[in-house]
C-alpha atoms as a PDB file:
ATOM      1  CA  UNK A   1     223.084 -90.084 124.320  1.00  0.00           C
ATOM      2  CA  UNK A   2     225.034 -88.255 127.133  1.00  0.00           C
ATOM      3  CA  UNK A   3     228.994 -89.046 127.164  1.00  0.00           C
ATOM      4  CA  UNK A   4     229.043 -90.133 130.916  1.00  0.00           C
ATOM      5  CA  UNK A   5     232.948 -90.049 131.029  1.00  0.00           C
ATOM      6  CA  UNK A   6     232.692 -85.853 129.628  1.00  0.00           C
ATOM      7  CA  UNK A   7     230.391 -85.366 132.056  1.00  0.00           C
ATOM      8  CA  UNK A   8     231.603 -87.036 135.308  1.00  0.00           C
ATOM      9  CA  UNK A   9     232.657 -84.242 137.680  1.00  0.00           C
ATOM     10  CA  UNK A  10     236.013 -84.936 138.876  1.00  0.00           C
ATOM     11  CA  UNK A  11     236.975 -83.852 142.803  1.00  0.00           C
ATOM     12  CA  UNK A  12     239.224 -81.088 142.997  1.00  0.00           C
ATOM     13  CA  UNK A  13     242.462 -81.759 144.789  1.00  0.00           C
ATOM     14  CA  UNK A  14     244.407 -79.119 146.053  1.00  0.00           C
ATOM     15  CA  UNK A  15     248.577 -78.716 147.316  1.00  0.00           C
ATOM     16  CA  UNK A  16     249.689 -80.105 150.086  1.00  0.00           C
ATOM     17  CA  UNK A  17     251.611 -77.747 152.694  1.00  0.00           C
ATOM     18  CA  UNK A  18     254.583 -79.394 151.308  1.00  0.00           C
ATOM     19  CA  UNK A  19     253.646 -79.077 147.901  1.00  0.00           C
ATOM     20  CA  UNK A  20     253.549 -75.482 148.574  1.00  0.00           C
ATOM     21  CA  UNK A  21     256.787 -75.050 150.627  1.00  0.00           C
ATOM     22  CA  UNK A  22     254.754 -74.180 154.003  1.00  0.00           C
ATOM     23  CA  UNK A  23     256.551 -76.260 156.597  1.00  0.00           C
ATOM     24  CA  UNK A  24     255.086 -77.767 159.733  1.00  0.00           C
ATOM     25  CA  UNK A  25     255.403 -74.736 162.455  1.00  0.00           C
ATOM     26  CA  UNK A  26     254.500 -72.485 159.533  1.00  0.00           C
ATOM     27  CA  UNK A  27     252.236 -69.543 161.168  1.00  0.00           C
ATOM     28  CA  UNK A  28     248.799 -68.729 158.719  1.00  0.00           C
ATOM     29  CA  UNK A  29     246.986 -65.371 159.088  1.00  0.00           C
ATOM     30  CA  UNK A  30     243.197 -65.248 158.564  1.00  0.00           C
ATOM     31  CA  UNK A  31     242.583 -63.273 155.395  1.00  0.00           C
ATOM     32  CA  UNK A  32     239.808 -61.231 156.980  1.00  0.00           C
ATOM     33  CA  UNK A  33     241.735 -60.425 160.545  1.00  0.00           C
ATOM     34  CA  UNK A  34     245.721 -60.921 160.426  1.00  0.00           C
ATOM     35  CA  UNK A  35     245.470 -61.123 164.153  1.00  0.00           C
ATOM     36  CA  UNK A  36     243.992 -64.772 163.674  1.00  0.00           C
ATOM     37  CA  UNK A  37     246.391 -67.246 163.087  1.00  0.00           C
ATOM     38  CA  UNK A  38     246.836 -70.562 163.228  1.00  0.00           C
ATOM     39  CA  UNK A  39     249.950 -73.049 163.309  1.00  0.00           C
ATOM     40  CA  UNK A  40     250.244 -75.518 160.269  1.00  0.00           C
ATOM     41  CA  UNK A  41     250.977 -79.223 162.353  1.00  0.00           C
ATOM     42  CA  UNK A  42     251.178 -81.743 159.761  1.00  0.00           C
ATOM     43  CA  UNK A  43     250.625 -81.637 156.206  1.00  0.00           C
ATOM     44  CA  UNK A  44     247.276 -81.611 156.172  1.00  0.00           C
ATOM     45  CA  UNK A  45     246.355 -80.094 159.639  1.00  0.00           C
ATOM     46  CA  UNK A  46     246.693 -76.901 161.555  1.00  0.00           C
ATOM     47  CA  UNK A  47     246.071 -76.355 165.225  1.00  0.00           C
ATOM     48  CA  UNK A  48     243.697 -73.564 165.897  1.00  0.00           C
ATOM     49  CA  UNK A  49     243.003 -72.142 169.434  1.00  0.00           C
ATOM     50  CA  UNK A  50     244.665 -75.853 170.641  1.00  0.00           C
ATOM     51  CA  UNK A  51     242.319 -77.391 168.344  1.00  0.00           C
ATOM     52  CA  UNK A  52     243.533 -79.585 165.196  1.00  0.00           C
ATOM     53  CA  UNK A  53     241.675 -79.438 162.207  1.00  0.00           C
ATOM     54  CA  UNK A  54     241.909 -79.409 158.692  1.00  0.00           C
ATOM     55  CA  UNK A  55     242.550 -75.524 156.951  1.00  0.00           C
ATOM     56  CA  UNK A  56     239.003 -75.812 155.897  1.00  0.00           C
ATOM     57  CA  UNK A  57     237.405 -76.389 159.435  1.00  0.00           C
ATOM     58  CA  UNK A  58     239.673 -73.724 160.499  1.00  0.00           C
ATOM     59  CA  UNK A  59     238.461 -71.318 158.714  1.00  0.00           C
ATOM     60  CA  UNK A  60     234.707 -72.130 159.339  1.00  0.00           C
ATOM     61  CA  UNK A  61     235.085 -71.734 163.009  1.00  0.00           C
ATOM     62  CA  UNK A  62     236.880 -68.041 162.438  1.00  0.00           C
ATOM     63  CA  UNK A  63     233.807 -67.366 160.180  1.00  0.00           C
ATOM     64  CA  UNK A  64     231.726 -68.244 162.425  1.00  0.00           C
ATOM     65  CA  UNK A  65     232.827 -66.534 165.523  1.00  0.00           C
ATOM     66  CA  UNK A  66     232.337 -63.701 163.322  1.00  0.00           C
ATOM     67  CA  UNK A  67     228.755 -64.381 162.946  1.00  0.00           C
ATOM     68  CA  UNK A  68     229.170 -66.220 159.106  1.00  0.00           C
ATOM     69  CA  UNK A  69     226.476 -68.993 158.710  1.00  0.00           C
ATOM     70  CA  UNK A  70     228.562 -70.732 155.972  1.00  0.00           C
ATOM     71  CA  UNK A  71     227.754 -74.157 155.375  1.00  0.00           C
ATOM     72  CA  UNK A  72     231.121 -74.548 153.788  1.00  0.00           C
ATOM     73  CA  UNK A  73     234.215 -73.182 153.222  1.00  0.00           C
ATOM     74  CA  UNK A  74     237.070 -73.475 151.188  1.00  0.00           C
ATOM     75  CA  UNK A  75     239.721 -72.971 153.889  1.00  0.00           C
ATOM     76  CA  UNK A  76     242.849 -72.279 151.002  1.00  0.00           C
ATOM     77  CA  UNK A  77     240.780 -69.612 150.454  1.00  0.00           C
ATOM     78  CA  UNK A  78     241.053 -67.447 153.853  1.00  0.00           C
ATOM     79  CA  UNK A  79     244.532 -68.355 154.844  1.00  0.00           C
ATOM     80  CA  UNK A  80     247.523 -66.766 154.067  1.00  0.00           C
ATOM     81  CA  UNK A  81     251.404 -67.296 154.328  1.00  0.00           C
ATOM     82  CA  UNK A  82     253.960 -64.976 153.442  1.00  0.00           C
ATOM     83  CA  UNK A  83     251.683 -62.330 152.135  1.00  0.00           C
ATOM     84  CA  UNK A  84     250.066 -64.562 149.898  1.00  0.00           C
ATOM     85  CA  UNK A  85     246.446 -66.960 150.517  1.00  0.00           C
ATOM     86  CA  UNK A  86     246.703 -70.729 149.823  1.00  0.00           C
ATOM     87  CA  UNK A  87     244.647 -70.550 147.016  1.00  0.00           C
ATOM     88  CA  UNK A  88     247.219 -68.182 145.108  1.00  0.00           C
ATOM     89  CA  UNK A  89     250.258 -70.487 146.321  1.00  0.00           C
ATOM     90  CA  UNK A  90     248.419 -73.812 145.200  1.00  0.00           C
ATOM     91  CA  UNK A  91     247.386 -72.126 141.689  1.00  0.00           C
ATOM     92  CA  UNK A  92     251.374 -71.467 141.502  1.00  0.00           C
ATOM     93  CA  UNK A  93     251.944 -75.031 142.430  1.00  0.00           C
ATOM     94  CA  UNK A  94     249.677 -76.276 139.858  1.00  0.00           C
ATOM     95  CA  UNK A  95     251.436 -73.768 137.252  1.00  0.00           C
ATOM     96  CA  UNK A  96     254.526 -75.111 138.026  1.00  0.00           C
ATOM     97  CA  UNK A  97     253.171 -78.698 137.696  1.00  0.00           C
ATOM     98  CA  UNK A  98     252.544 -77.664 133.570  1.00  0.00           C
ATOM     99  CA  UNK A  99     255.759 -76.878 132.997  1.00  0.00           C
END
């Protein structure tokens, strides 16, 4: 009999900005081209090109003005602040969390 509890995939829920001391007005640099940036608005958005999205959509438009054809992105993944990407700040965070 499969243990349906074991095996129920759980949703993965990263940092918030705040969680990972990036404060509204923070500016991100695209991993790929640190002459694309984008401005963190609210805790969970960014405005990109005048646009406000989340850090995942903004990161799938960059990708695809490139001439990616992504169907989807993990945004933490291509944005970085203070020389580090998202993804290494929120892996921090969650270190931190463990202590």
């Amino acid at each position: 009999m499969i243990d349906i509890e074991k095996n129920k995939k759980v949703k993965k829920i990263f940092a918030t900005f705040k969680d990972l001391n990036v404060e509204v007005g923070a500016i991100l640099y695209f991993t790929k081209d640190e002459k694309i940036t984008c401005r963190v608005q609210e805790n969970q958005r960014v405005l990109l090109n005048g646009l406000k999205c989340s850090i995942s959509r903004a990161a799938e438009i960059v990708l695809e003005q490139m001439g990616y054809e992504w169907k989807s992105v993990r945004g933490y993944k291509y944005w970085m602040y203070m020389g580090k990407t998202l993804m290494e700040l929120a892996d921090e965070f969650k270190l931190r969390q463990k202590k």
